[in-house]
Structure formats: C-alpha cells, structure tokens
PDB file of N, CA and C in Angstrom:
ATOM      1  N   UNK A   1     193.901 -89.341  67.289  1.00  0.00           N
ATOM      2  CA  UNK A   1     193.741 -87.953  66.889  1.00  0.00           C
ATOM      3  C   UNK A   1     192.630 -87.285  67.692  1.00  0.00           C
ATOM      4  N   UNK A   2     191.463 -87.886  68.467  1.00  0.00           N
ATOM      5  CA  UNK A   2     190.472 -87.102  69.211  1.00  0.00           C
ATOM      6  C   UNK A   2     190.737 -86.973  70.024  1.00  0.00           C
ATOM      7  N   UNK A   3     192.374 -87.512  70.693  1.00  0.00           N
ATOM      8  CA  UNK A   3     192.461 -86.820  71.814  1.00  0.00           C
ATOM      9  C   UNK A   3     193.115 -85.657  72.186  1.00  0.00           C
ATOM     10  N   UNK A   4     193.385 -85.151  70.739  1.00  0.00           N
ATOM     11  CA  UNK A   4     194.081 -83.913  71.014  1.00  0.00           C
ATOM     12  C   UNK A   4     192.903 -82.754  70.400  1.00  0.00           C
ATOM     13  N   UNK A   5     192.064 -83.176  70.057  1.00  0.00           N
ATOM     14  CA  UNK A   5     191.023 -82.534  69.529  1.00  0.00           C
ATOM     15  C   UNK A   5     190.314 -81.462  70.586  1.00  0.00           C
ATOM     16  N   UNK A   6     190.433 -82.868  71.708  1.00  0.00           N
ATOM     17  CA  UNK A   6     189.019 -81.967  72.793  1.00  0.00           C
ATOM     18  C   UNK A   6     189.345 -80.774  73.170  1.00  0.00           C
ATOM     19  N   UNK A   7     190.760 -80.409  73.271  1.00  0.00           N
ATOM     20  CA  UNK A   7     190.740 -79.425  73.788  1.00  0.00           C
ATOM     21  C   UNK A   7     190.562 -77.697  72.912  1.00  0.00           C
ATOM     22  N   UNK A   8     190.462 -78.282  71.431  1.00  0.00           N
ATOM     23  CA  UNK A   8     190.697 -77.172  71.036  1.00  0.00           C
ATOM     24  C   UNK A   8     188.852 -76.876  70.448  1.00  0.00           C
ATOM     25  N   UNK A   9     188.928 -75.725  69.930  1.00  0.00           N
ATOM     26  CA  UNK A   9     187.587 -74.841  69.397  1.00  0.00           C
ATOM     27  C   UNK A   9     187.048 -76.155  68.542  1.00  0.00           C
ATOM     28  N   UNK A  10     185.693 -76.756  68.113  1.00  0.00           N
ATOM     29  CA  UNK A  10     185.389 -77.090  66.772  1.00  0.00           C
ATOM     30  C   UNK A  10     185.251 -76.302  65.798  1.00  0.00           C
ATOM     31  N   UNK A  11     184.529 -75.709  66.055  1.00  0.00           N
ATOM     32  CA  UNK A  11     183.551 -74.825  64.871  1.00  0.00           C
ATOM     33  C   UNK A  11     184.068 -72.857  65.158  1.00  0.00           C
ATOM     34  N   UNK A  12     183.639 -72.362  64.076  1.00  0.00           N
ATOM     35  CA  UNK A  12     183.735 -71.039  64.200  1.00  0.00           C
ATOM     36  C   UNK A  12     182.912 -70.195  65.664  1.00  0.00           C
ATOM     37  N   UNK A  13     181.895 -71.019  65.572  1.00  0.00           N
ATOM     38  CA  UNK A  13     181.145 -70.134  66.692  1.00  0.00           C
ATOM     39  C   UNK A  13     181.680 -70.593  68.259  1.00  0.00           C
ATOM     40  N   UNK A  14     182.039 -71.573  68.536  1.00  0.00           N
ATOM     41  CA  UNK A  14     183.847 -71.909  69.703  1.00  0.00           C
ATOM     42  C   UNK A  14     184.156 -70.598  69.447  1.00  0.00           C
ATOM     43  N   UNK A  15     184.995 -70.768  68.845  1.00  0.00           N
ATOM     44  CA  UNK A  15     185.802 -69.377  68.565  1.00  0.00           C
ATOM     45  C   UNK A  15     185.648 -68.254  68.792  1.00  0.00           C
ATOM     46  N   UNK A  16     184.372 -67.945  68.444  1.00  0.00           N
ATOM     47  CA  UNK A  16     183.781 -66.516  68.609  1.00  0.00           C
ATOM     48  C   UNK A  16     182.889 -66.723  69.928  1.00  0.00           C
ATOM     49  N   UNK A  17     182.733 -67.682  70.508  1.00  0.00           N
ATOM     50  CA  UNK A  17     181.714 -67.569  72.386  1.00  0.00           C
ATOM     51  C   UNK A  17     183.163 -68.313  72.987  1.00  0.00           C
ATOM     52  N   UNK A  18     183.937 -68.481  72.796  1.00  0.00           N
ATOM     53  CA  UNK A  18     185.094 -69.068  73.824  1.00  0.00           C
ATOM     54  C   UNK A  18     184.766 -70.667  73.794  1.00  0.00           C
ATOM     55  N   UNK A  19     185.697 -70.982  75.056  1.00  0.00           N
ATOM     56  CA  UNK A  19     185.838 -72.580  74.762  1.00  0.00           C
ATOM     57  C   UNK A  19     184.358 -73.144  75.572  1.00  0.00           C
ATOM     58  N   UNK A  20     183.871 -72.493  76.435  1.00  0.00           N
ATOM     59  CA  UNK A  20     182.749 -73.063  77.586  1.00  0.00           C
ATOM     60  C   UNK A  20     181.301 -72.374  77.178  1.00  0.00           C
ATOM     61  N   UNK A  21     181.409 -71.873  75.411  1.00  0.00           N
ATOM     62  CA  UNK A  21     180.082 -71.963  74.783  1.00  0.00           C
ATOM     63  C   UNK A  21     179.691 -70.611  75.597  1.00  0.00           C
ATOM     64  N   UNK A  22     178.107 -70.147  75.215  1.00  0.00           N
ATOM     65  CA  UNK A  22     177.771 -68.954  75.317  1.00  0.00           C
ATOM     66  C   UNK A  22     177.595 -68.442  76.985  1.00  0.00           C
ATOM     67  N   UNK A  23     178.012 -67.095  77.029  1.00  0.00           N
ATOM     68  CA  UNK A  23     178.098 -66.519  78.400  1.00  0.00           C
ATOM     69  C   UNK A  23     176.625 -66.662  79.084  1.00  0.00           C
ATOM     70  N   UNK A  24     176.582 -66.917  79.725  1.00  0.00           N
ATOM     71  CA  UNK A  24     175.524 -67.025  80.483  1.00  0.00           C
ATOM     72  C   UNK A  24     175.141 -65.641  81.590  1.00  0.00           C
ATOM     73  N   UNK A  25     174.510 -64.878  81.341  1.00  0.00           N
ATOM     74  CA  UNK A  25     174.072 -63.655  82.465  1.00  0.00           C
ATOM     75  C   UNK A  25     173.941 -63.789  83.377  1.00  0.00           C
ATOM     76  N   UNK A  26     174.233 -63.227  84.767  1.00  0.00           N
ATOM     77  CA  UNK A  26     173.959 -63.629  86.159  1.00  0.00           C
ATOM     78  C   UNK A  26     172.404 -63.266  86.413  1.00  0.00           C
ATOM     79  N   UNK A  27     171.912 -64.308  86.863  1.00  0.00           N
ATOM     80  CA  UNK A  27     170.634 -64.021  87.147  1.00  0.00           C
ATOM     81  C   UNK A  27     169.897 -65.321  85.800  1.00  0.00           C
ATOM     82  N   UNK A  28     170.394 -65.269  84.999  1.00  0.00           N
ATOM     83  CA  UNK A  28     169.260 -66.191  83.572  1.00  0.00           C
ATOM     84  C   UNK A  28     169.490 -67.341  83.970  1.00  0.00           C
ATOM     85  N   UNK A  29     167.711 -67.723  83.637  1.00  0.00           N
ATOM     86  CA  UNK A  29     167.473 -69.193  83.699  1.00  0.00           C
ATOM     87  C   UNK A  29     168.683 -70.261  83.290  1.00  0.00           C
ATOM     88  N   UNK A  30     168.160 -71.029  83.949  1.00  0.00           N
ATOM     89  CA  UNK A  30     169.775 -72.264  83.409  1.00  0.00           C
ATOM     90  C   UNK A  30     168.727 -73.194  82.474  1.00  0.00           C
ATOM     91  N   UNK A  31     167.609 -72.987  82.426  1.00  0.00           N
ATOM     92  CA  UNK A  31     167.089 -73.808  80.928  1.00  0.00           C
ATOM     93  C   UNK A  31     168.212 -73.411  79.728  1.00  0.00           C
ATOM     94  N   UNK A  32     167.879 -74.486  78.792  1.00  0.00           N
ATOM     95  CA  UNK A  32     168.808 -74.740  77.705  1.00  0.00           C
ATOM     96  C   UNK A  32     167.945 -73.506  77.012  1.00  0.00           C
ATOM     97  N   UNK A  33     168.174 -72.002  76.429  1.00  0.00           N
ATOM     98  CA  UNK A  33     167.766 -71.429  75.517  1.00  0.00           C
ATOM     99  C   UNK A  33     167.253 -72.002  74.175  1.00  0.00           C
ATOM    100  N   UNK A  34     167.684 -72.901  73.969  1.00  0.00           N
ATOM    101  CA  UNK A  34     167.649 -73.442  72.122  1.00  0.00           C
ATOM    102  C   UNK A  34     166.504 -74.289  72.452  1.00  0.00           C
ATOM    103  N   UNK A  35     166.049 -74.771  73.611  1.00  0.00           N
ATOM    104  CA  UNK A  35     165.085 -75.844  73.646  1.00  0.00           C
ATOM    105  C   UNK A  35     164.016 -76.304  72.980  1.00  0.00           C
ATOM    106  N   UNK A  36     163.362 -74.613  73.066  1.00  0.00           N
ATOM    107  CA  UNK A  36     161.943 -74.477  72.057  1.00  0.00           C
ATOM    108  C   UNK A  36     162.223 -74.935  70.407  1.00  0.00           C
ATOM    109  N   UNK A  37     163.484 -74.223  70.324  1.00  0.00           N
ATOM    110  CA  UNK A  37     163.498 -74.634  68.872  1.00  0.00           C
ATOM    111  C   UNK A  37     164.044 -76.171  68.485  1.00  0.00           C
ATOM    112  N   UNK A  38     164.815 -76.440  69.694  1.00  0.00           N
ATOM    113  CA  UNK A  38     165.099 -78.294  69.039  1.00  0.00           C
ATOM    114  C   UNK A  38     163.976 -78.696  69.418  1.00  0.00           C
ATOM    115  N   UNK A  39     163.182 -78.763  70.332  1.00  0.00           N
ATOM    116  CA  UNK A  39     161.761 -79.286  70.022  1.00  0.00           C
ATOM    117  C   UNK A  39     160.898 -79.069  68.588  1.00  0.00           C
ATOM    118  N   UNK A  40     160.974 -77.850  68.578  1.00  0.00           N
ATOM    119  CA  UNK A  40     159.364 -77.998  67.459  1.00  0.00           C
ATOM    120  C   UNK A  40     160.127 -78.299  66.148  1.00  0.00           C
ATOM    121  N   UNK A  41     161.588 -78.452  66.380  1.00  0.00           N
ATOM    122  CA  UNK A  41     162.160 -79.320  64.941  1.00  0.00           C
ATOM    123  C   UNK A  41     161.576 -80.619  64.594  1.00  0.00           C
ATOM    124  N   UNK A  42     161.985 -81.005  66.508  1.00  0.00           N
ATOM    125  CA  UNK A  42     161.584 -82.864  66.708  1.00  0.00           C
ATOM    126  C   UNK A  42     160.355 -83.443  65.937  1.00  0.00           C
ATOM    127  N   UNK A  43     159.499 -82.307  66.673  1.00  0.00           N
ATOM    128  CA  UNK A  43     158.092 -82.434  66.267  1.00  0.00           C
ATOM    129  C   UNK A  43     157.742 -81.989  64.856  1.00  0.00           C
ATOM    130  N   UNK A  44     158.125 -80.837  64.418  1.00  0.00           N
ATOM    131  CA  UNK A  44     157.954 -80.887  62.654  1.00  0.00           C
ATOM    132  C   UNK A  44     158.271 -82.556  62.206  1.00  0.00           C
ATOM    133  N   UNK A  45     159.829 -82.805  62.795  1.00  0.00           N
ATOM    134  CA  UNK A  45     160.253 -83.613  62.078  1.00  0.00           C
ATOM    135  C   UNK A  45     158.895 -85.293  62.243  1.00  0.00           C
ATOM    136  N   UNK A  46     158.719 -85.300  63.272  1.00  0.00           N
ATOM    137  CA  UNK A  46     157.499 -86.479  64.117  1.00  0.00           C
ATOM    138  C   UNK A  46     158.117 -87.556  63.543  1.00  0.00           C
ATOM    139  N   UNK A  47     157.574 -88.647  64.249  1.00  0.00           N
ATOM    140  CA  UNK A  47     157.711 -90.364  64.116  1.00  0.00           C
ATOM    141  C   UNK A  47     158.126 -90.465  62.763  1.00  0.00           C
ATOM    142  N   UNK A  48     157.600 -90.053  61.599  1.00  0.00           N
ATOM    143  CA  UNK A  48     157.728 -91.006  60.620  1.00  0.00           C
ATOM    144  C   UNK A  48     159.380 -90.282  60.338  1.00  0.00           C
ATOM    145  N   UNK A  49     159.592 -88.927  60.682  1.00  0.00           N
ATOM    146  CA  UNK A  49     160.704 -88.689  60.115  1.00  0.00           C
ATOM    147  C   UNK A  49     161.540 -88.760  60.906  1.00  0.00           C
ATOM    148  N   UNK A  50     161.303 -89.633  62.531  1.00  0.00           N
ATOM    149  CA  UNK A  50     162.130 -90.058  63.327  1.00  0.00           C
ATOM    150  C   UNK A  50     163.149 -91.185  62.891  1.00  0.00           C
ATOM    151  N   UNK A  51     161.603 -92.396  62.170  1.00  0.00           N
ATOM    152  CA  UNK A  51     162.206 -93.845  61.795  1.00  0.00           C
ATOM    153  C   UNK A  51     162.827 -93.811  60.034  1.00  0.00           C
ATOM    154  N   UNK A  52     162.298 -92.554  59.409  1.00  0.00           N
ATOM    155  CA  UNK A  52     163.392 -92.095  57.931  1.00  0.00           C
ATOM    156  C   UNK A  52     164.702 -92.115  58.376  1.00  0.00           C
ATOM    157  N   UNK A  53     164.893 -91.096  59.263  1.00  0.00           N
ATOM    158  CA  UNK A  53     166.199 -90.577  58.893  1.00  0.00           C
ATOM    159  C   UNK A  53     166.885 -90.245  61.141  1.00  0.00           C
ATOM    160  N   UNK A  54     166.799 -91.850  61.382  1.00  0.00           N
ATOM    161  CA  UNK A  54     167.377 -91.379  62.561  1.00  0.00           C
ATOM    162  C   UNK A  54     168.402 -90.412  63.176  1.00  0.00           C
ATOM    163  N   UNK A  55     169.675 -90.134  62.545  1.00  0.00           N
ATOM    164  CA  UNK A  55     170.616 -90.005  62.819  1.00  0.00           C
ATOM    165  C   UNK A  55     170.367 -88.267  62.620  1.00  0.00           C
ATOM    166  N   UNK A  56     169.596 -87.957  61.807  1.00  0.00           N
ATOM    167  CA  UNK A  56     169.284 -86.271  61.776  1.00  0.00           C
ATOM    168  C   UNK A  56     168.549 -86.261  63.195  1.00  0.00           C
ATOM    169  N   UNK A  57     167.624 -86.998  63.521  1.00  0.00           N
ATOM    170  CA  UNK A  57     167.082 -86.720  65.086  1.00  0.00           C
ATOM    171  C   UNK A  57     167.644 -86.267  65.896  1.00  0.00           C
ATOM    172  N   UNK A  58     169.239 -88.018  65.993  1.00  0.00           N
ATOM    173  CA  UNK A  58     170.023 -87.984  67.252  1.00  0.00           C
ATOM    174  C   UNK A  58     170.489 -86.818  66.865  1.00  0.00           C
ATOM    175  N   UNK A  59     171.276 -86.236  65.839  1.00  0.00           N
ATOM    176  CA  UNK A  59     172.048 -84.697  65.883  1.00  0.00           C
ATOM    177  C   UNK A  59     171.056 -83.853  66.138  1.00  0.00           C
ATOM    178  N   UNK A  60     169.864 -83.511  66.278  1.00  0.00           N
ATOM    179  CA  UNK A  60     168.991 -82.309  66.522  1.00  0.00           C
ATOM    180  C   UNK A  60     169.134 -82.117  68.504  1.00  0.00           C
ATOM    181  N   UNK A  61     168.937 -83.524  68.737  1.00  0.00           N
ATOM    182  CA  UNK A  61     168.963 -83.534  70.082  1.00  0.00           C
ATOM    183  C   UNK A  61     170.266 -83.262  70.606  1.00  0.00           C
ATOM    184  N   UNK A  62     171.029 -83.144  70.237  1.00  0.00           N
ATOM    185  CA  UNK A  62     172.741 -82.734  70.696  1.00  0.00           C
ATOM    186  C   UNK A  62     172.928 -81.541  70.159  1.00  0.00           C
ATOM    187  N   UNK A  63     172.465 -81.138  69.121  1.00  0.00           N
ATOM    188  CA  UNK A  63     173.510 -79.683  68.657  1.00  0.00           C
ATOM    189  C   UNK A  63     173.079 -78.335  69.626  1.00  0.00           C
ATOM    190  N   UNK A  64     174.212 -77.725  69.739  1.00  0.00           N
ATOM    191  CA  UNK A  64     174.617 -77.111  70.816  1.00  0.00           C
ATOM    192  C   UNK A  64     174.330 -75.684  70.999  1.00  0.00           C
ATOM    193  N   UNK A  65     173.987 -75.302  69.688  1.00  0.00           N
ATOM    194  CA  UNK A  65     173.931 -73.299  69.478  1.00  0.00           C
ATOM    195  C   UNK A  65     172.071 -73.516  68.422  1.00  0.00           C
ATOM    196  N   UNK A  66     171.499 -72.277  68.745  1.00  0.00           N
ATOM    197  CA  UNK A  66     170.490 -72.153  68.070  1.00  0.00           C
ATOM    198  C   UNK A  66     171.256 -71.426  66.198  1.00  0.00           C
ATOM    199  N   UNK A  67     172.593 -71.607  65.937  1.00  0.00           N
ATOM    200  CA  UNK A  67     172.935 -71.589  64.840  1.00  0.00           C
ATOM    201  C   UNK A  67     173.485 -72.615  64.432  1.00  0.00           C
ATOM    202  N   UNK A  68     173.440 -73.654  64.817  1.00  0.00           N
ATOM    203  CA  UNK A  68     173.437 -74.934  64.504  1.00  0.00           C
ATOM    204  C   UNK A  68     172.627 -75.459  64.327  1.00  0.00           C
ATOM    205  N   UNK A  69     171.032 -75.557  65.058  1.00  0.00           N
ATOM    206  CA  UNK A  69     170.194 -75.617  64.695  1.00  0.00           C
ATOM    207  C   UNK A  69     169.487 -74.988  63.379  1.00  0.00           C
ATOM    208  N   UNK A  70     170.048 -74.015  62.890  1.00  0.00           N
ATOM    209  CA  UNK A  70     169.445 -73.171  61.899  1.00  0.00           C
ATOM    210  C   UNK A  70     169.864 -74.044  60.699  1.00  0.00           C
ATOM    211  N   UNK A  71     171.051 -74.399  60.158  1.00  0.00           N
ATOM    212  CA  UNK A  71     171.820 -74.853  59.491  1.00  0.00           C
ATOM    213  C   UNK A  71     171.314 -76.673  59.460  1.00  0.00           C
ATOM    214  N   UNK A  72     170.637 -76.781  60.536  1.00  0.00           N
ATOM    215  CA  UNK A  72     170.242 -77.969  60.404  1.00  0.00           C
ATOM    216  C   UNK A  72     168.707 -78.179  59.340  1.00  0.00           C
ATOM    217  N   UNK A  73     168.131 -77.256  59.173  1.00  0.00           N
ATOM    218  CA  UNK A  73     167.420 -77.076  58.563  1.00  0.00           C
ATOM    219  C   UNK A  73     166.712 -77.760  57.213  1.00  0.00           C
ATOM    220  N   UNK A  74     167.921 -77.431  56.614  1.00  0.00           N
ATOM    221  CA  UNK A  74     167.929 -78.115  55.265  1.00  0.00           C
ATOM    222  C   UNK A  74     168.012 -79.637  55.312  1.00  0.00           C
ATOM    223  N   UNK A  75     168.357 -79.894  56.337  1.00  0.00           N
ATOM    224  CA  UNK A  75     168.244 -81.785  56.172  1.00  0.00           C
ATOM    225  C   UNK A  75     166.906 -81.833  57.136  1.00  0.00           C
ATOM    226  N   UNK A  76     166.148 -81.266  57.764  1.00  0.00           N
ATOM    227  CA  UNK A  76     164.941 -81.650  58.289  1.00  0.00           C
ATOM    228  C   UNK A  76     164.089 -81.435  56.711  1.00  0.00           C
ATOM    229  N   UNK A  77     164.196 -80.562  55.621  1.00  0.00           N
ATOM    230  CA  UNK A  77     163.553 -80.712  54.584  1.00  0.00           C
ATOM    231  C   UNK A  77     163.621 -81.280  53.479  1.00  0.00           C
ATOM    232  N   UNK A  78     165.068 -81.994  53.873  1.00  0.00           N
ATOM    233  CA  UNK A  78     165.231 -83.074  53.030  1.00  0.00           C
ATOM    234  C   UNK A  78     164.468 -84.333  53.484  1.00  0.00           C
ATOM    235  N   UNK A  79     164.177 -84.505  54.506  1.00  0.00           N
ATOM    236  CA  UNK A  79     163.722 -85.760  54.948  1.00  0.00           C
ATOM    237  C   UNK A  79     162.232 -85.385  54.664  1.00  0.00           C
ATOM    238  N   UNK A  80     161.274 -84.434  54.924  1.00  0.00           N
ATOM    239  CA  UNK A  80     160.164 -84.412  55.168  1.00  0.00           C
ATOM    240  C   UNK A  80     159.816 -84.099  53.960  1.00  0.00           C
ATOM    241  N   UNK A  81     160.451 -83.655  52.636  1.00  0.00           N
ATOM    242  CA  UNK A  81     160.199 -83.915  50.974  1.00  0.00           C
ATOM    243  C   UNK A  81     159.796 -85.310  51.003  1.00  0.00           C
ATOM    244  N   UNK A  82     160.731 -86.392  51.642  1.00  0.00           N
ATOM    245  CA  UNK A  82     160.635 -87.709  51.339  1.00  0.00           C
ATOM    246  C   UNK A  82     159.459 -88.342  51.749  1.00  0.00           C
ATOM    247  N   UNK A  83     158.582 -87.702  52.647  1.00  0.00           N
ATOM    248  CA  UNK A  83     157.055 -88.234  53.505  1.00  0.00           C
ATOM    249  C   UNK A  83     156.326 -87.131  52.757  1.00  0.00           C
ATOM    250  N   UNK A  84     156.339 -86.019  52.647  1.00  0.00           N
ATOM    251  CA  UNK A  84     154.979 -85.151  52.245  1.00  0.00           C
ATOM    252  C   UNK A  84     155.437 -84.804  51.075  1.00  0.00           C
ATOM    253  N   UNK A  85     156.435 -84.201  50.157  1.00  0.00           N
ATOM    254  CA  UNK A  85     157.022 -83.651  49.166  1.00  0.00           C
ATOM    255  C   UNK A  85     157.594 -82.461  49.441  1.00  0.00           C
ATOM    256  N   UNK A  86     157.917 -81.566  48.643  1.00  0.00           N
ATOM    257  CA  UNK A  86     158.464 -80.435  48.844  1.00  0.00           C
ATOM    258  C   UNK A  86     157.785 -79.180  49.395  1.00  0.00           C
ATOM    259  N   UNK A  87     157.403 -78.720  48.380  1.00  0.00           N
ATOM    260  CA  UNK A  87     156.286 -77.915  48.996  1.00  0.00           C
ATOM    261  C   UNK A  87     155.836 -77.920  50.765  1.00  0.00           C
ATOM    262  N   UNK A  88     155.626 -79.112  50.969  1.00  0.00           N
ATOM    263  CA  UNK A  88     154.735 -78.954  52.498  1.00  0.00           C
ATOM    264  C   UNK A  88     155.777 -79.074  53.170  1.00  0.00           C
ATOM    265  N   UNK A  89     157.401 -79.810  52.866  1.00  0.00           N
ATOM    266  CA  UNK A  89     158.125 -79.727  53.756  1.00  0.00           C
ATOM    267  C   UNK A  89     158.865 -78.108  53.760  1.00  0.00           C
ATOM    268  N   UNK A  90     159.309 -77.290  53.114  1.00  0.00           N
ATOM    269  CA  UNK A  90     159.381 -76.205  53.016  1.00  0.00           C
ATOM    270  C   UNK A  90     158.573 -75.461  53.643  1.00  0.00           C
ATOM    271  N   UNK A  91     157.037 -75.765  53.662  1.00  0.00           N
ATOM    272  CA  UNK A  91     155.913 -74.439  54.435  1.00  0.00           C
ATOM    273  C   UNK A  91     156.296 -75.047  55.669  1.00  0.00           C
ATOM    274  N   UNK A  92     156.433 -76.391  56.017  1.00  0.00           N
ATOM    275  CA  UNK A  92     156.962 -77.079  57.925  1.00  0.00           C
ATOM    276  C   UNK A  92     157.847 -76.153  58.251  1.00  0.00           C
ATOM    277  N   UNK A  93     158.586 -76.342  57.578  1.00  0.00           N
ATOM    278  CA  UNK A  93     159.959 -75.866  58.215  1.00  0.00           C
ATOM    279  C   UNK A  93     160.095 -73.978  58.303  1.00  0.00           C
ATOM    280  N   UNK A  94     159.286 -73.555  57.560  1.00  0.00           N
ATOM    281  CA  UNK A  94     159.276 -71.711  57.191  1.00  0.00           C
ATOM    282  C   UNK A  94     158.024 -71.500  58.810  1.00  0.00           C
ATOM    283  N   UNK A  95     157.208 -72.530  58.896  1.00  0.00           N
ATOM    284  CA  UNK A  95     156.625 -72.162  60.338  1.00  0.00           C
ATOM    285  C   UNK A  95     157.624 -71.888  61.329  1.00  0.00           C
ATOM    286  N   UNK A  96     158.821 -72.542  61.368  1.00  0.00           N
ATOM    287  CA  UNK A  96     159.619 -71.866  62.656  1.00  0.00           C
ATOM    288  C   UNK A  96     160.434 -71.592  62.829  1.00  0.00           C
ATOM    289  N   UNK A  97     160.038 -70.482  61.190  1.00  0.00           N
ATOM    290  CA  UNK A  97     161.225 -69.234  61.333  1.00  0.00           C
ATOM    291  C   UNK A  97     161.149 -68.394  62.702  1.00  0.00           C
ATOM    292  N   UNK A  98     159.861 -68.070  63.498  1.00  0.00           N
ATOM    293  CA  UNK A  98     159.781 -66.872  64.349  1.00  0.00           C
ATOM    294  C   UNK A  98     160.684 -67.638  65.749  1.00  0.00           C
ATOM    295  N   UNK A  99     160.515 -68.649  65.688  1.00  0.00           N
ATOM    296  CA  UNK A  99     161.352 -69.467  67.455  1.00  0.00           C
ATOM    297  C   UNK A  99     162.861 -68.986  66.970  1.00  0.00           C
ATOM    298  N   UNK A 100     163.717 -68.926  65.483  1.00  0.00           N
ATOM    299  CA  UNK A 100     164.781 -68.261  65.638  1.00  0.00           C
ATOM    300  C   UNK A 100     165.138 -67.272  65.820  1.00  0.00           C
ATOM    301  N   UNK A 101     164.225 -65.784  66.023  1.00  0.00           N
ATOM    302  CA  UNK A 101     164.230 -64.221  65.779  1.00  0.00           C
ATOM    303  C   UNK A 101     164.642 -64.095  67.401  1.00  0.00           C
ATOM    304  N   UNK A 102     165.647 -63.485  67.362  1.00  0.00           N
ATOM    305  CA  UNK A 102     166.590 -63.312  68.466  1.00  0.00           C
ATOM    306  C   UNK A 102     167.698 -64.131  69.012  1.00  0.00           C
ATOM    307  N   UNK A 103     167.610 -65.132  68.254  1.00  0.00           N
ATOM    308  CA  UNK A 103     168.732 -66.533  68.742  1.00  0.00           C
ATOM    309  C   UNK A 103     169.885 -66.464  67.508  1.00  0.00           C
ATOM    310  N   UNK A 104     169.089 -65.989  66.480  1.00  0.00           N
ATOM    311  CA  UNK A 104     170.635 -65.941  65.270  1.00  0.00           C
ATOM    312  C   UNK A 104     170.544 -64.406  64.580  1.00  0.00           C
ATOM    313  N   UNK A 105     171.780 -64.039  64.097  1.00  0.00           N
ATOM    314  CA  UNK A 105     171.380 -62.610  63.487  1.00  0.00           C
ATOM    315  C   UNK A 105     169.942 -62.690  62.569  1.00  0.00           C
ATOM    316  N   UNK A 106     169.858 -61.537  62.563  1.00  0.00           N
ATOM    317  CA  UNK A 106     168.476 -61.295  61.615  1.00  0.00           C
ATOM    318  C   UNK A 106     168.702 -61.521  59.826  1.00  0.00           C
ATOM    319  N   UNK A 107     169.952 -61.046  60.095  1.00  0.00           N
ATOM    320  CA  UNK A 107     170.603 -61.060  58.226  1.00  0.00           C
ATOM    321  C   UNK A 107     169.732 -62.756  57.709  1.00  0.00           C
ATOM    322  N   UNK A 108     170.160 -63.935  58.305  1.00  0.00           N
ATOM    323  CA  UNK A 108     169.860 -64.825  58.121  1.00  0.00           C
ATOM    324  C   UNK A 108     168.782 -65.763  58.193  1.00  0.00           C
ATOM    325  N   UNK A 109     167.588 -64.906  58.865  1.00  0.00           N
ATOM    326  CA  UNK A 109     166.218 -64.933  58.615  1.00  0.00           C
ATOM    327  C   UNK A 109     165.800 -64.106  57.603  1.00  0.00           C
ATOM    328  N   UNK A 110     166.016 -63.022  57.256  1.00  0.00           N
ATOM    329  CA  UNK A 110     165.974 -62.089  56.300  1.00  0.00           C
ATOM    330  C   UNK A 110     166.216 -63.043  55.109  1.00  0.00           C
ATOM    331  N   UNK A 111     167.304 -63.435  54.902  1.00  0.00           N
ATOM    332  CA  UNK A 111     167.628 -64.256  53.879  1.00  0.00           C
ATOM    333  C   UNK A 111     167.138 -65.295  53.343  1.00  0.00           C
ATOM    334  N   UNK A 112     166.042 -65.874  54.276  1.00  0.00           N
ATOM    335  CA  UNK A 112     165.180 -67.082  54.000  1.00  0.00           C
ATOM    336  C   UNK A 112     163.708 -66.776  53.602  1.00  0.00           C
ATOM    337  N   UNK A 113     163.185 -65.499  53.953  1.00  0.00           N
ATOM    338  CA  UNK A 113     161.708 -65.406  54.207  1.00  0.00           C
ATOM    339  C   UNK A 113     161.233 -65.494  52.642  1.00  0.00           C
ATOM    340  N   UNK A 114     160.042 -65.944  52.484  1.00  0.00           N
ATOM    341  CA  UNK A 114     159.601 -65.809  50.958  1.00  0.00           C
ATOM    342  C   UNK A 114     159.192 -64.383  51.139  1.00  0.00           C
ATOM    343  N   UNK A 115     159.361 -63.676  49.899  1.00  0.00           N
ATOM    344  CA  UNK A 115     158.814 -62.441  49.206  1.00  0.00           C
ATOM    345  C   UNK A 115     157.167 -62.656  49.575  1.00  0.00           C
ATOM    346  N   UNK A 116     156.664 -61.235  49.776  1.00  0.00           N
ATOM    347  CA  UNK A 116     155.154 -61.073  49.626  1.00  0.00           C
ATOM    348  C   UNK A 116     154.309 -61.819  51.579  1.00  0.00           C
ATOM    349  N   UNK A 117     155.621 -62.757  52.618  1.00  0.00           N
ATOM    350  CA  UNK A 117     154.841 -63.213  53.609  1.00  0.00           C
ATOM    351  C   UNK A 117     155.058 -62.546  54.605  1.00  0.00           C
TER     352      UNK A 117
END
C-alpha cells in the first residue's frame, strides 16, 4: 500500500502548497525557513527530553511545514510536564510563540496566547 501512496498529497497542507511543498521565491535563501523554530523546540525540548521521549525528537527533526511544527506542540508539553510539571512546561513552550508569527496564520497564535501577556 506505500507504494501507491508516494505519489499522492499526505496532509491538507500538500494540497493546499502542491505536491513539491511551499513555493519558493526567486531570489530566497535556500535555508530551510522552519529551522529556527525546529531548533529552539530541540532545545526547549534538551537531553533529558531527548532520552524521555525519543521518537517526538526524531519527528521534530523531519516535519516539514512550520504548521506542523505548531501542532507538534502539545506533545513537546506533554513530555516536559513529565521532567518539570506543567506549569513550566507550558511557560517553555508559550516562549516560542514569537519564532511562529509569520510562518502560520495569526488566527492560531491568537488562539493560544494567555489573556493579560
């Protein structure tokens, strides 16, 4: 069955950037855009929540859209409840809301921010 897979869309956002992922501008850097933010995930996430919960790592380092990354979210604060508790993994992870402001609509930062910050 995966080999009839490859060729088609996975996900909604396939669909909506085409099959060869987001257009690229003539002239823009060929750095990976999302970089900053799968990094300072890595690093929120650090060593201990490397050797918790490997397999959220390996997917941080592969996923492909900075809205995939967004969505990944909630399992970087599931893991880092499990080393610091809730609270501090929630304030980790609300530090880098600003690396998404321009990479995903705004509706969906809007939707996360605490009241009153």
């Amino acid at each position: 069955m995966r080999l009839f897979k490859q060729g088609l869309p996975h996900s909604l956002s396939a669909l909506l950037l085409g099959h060869d992922g987001p257009r690229r501008h003539p002239g823009a850097a060929e750095a990976d855009p999302v970089e900053p933010v799968r990094q300072a995930m890595l690093d929120v996430l650090g060593e201990d929540g490397h050797r918790l919960n490997p397999t959220l790592s390996r997917r941080l380092r592969f996923l492909h859209d900075a809205q995939a990354l967004w969505y990944a979210r909630s399992e970087v604060v599931a893991t880092l409840s499990q080393l610091h508790g809730e609270a501090e993994a929630v304030s980790r992870v609300q530090r880098l809301l600003p690396l998404f402001e321009g990479r995903i609509p705004a509706s969906l930062i809007a939707s996360c921010r605490v009241p009153g910050r």
